[in-house]
PDB file of N, CA and C in Angstrom:
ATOM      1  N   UNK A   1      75.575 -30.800 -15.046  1.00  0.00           N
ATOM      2  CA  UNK A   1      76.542 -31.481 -15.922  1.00  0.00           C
ATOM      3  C   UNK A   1      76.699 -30.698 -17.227  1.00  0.00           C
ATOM      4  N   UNK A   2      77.890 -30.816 -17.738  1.00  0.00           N
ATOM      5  CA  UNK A   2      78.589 -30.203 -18.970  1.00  0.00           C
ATOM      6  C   UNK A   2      78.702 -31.300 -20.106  1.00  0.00           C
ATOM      7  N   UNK A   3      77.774 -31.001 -20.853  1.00  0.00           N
ATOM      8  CA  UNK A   3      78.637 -31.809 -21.857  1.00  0.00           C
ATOM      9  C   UNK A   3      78.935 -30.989 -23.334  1.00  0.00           C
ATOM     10  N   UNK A   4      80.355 -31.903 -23.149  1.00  0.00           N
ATOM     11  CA  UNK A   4      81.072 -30.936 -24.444  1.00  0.00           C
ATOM     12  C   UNK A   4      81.162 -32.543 -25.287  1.00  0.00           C
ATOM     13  N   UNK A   5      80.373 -32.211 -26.401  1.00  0.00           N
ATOM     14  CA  UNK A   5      80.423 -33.349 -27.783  1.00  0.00           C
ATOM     15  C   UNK A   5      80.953 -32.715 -29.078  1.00  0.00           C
ATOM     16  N   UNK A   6      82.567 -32.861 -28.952  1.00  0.00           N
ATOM     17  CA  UNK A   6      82.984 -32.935 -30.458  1.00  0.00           C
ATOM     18  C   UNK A   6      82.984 -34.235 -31.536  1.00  0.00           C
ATOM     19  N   UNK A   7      82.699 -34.494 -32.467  1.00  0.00           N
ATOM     20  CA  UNK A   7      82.284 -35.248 -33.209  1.00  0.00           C
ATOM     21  C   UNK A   7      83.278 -36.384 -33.605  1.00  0.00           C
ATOM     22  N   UNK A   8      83.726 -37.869 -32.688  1.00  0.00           N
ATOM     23  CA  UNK A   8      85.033 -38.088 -33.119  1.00  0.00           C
ATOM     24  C   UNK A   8      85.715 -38.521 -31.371  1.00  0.00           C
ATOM     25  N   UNK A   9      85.548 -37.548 -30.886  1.00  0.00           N
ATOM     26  CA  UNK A   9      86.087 -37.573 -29.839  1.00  0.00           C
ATOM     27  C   UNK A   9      85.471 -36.938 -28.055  1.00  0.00           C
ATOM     28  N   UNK A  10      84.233 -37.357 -27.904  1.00  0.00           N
ATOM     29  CA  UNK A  10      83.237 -36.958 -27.030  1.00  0.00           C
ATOM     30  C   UNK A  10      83.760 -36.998 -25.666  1.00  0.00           C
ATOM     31  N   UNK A  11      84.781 -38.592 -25.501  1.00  0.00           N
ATOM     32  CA  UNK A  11      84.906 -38.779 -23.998  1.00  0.00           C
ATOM     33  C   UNK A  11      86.166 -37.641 -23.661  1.00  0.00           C
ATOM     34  N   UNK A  12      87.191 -38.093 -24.733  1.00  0.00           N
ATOM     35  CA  UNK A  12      88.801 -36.787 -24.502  1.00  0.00           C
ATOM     36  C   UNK A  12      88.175 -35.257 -24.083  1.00  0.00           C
ATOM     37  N   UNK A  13      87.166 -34.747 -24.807  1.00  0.00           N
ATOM     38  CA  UNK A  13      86.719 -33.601 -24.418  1.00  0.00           C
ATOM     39  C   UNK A  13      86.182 -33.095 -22.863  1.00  0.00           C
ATOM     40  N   UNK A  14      85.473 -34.064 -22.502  1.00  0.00           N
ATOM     41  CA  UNK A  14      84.990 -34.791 -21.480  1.00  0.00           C
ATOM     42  C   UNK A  14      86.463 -34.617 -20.719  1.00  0.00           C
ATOM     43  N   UNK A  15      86.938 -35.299 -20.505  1.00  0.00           N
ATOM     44  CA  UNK A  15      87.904 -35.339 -19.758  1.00  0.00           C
ATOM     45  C   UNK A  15      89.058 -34.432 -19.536  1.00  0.00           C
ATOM     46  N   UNK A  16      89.167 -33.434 -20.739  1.00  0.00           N
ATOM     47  CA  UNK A  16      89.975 -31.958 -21.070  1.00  0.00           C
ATOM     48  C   UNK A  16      88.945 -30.898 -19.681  1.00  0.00           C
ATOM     49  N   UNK A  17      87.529 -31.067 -20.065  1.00  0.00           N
ATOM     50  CA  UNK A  17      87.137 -30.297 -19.414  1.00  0.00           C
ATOM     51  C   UNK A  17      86.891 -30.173 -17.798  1.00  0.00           C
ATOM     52  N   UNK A  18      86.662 -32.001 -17.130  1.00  0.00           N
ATOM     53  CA  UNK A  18      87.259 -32.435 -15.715  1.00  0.00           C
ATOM     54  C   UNK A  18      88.594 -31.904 -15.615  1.00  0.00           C
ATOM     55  N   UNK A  19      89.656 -32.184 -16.227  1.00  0.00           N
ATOM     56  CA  UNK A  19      90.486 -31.776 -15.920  1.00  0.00           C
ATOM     57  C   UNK A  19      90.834 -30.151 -15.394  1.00  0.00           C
ATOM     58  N   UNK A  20      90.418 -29.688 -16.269  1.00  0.00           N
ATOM     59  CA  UNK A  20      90.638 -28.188 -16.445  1.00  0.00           C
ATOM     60  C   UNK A  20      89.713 -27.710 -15.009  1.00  0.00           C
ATOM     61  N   UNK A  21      88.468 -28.407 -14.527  1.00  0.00           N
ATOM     62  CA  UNK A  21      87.358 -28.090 -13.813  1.00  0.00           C
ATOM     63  C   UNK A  21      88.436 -28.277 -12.384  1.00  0.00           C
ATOM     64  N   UNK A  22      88.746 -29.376 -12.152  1.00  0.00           N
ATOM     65  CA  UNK A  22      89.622 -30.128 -10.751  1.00  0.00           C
ATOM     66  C   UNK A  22      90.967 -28.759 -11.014  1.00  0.00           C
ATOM     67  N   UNK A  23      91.870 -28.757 -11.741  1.00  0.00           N
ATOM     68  CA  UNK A  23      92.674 -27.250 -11.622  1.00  0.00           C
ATOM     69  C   UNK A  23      92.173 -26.519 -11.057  1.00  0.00           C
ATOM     70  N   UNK A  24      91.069 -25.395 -11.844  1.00  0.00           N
ATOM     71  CA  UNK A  24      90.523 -24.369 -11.271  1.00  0.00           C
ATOM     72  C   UNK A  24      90.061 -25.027  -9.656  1.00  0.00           C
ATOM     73  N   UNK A  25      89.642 -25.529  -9.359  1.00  0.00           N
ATOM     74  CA  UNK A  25      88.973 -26.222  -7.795  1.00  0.00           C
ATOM     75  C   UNK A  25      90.024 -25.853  -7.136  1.00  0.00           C
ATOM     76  N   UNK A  26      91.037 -27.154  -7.228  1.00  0.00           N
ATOM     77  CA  UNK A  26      92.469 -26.584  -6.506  1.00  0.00           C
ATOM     78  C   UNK A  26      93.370 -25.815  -6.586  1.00  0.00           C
ATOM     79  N   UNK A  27      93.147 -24.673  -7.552  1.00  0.00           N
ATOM     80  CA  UNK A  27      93.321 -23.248  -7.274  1.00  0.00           C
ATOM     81  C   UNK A  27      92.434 -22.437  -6.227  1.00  0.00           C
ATOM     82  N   UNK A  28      91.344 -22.970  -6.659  1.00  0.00           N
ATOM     83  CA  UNK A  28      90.357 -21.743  -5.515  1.00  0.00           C
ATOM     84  C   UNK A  28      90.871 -22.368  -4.156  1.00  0.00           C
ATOM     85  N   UNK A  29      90.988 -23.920  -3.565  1.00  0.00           N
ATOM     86  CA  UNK A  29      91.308 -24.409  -2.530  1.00  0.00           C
ATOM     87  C   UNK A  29      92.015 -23.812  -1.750  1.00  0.00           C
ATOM     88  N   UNK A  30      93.233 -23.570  -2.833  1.00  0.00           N
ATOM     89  CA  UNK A  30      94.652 -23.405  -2.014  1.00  0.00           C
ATOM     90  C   UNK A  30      94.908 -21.790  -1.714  1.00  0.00           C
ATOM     91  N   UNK A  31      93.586 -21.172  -2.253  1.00  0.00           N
ATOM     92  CA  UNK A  31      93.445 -19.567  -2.417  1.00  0.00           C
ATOM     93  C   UNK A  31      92.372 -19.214  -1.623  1.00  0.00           C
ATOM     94  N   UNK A  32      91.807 -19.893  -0.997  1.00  0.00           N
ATOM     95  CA  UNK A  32      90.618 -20.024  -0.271  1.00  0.00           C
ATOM     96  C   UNK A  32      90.832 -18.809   1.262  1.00  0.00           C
ATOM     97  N   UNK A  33      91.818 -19.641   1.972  1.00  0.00           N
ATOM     98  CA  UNK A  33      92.240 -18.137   3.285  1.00  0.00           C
ATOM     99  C   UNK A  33      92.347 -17.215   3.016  1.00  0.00           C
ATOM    100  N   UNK A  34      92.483 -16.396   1.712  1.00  0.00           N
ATOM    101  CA  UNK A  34      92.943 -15.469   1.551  1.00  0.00           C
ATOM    102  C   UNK A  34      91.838 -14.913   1.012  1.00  0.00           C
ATOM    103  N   UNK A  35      91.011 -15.407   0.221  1.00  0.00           N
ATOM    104  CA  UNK A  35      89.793 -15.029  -0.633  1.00  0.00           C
ATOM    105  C   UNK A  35      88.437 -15.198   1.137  1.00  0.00           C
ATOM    106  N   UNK A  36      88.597 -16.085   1.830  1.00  0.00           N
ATOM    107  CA  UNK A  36      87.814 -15.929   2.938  1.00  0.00           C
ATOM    108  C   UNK A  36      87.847 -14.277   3.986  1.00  0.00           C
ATOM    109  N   UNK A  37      89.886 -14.457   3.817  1.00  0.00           N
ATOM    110  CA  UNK A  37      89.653 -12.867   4.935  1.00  0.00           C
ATOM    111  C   UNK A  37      89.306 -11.812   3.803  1.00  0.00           C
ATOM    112  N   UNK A  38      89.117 -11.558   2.192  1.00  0.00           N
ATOM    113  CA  UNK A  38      89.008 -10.392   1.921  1.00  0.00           C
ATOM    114  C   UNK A  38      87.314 -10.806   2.149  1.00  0.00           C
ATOM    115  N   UNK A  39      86.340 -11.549   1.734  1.00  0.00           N
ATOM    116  CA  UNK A  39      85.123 -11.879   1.898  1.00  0.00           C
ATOM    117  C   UNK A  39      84.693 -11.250   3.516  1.00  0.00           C
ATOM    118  N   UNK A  40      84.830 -11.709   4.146  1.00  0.00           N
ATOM    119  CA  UNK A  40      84.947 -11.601   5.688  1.00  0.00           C
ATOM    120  C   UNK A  40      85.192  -9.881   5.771  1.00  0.00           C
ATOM    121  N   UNK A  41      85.803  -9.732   5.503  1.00  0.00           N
ATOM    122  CA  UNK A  41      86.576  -7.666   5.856  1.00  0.00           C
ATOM    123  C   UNK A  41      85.607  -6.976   4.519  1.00  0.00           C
ATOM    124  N   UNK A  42      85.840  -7.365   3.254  1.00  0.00           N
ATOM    125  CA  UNK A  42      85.052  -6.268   2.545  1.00  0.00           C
ATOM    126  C   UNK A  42      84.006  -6.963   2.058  1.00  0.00           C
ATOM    127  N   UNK A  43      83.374  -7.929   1.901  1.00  0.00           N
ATOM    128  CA  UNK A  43      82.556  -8.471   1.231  1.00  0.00           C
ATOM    129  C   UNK A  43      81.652  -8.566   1.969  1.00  0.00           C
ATOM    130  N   UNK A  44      81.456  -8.564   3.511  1.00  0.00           N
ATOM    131  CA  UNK A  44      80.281  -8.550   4.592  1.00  0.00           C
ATOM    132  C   UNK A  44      79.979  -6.970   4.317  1.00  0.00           C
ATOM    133  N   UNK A  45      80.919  -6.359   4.655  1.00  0.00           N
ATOM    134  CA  UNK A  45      80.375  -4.688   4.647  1.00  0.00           C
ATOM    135  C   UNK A  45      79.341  -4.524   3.345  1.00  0.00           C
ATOM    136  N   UNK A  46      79.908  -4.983   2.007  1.00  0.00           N
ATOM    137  CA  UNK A  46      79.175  -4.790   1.029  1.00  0.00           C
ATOM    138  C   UNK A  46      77.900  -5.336   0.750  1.00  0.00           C
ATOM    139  N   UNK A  47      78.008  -7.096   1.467  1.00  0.00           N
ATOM    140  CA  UNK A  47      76.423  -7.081   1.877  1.00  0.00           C
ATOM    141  C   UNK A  47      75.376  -6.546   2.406  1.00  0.00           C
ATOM    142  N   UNK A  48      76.078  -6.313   3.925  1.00  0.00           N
ATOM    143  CA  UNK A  48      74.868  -5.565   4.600  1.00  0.00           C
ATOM    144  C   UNK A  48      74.989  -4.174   4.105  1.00  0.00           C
ATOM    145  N   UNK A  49      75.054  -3.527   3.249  1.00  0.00           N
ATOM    146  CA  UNK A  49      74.952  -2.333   2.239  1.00  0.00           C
ATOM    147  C   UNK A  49      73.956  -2.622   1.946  1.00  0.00           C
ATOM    148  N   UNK A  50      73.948  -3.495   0.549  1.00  0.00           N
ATOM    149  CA  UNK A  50      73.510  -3.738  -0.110  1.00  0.00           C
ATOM    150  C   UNK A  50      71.315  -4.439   0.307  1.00  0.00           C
ATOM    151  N   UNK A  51      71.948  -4.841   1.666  1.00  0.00           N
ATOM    152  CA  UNK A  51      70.804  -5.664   2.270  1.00  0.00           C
ATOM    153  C   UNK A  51      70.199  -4.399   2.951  1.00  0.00           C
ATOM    154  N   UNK A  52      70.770  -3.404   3.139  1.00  0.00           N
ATOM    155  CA  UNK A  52      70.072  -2.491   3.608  1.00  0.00           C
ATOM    156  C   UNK A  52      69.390  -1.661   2.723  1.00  0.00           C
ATOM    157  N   UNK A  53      70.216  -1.389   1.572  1.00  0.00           N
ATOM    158  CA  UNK A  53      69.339  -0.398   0.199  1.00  0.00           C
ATOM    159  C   UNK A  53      68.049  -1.723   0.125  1.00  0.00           C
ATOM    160  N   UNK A  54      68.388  -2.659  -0.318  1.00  0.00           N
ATOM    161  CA  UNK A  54      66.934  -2.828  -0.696  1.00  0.00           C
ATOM    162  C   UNK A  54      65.921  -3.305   0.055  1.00  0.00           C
ATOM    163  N   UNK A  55      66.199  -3.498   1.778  1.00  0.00           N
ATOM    164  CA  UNK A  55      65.348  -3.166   2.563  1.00  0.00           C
ATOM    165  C   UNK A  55      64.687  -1.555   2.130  1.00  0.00           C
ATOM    166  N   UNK A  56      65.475  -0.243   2.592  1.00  0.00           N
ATOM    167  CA  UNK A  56      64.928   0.400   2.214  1.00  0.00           C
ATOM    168  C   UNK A  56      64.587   1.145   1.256  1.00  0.00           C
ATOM    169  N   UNK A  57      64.668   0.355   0.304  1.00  0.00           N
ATOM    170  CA  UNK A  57      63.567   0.321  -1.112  1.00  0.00           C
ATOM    171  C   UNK A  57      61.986  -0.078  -0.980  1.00  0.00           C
ATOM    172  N   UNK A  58      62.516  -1.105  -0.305  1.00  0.00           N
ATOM    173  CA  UNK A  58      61.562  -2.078  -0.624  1.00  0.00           C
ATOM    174  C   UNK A  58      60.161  -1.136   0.506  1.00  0.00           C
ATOM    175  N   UNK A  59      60.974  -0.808   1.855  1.00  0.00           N
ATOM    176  CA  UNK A  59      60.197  -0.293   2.811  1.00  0.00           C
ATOM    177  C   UNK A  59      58.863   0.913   2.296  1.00  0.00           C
ATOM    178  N   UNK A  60      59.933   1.749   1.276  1.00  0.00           N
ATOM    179  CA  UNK A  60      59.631   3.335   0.989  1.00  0.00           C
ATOM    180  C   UNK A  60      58.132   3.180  -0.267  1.00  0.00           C
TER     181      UNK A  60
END
């Protein structure tokens, strides 16, 4: 939990920042297929990279 306390007005802030939180959400939602196939195509490759250097780091 977030809390944003301006002095005066605690709950409006509160509720500026749900708001703003639920936007961004249903932005990522509705951006989601598209952010899944680049995840999926370049973002697996870059894991198992990555899972492999520090296997063999870790190995050596």
């Amino acid at each position: 939990m977030v809390n944003v306390n301006i002095s005066g007005g605690g709950k409006s802030a509160n509720i500026f920042f749900l708001l703003s939180f639920f936007r961004l959400a249903i932005f990522v939602l509705t951006r989601l297929p598209v952010l899944q196939q680049n995840f999926t195509g370049i973002g697996l490759a870059h894991l198992t990279r990555i899972h492999h250097l520090s296997r063999n780091s870790i190995n050596t």
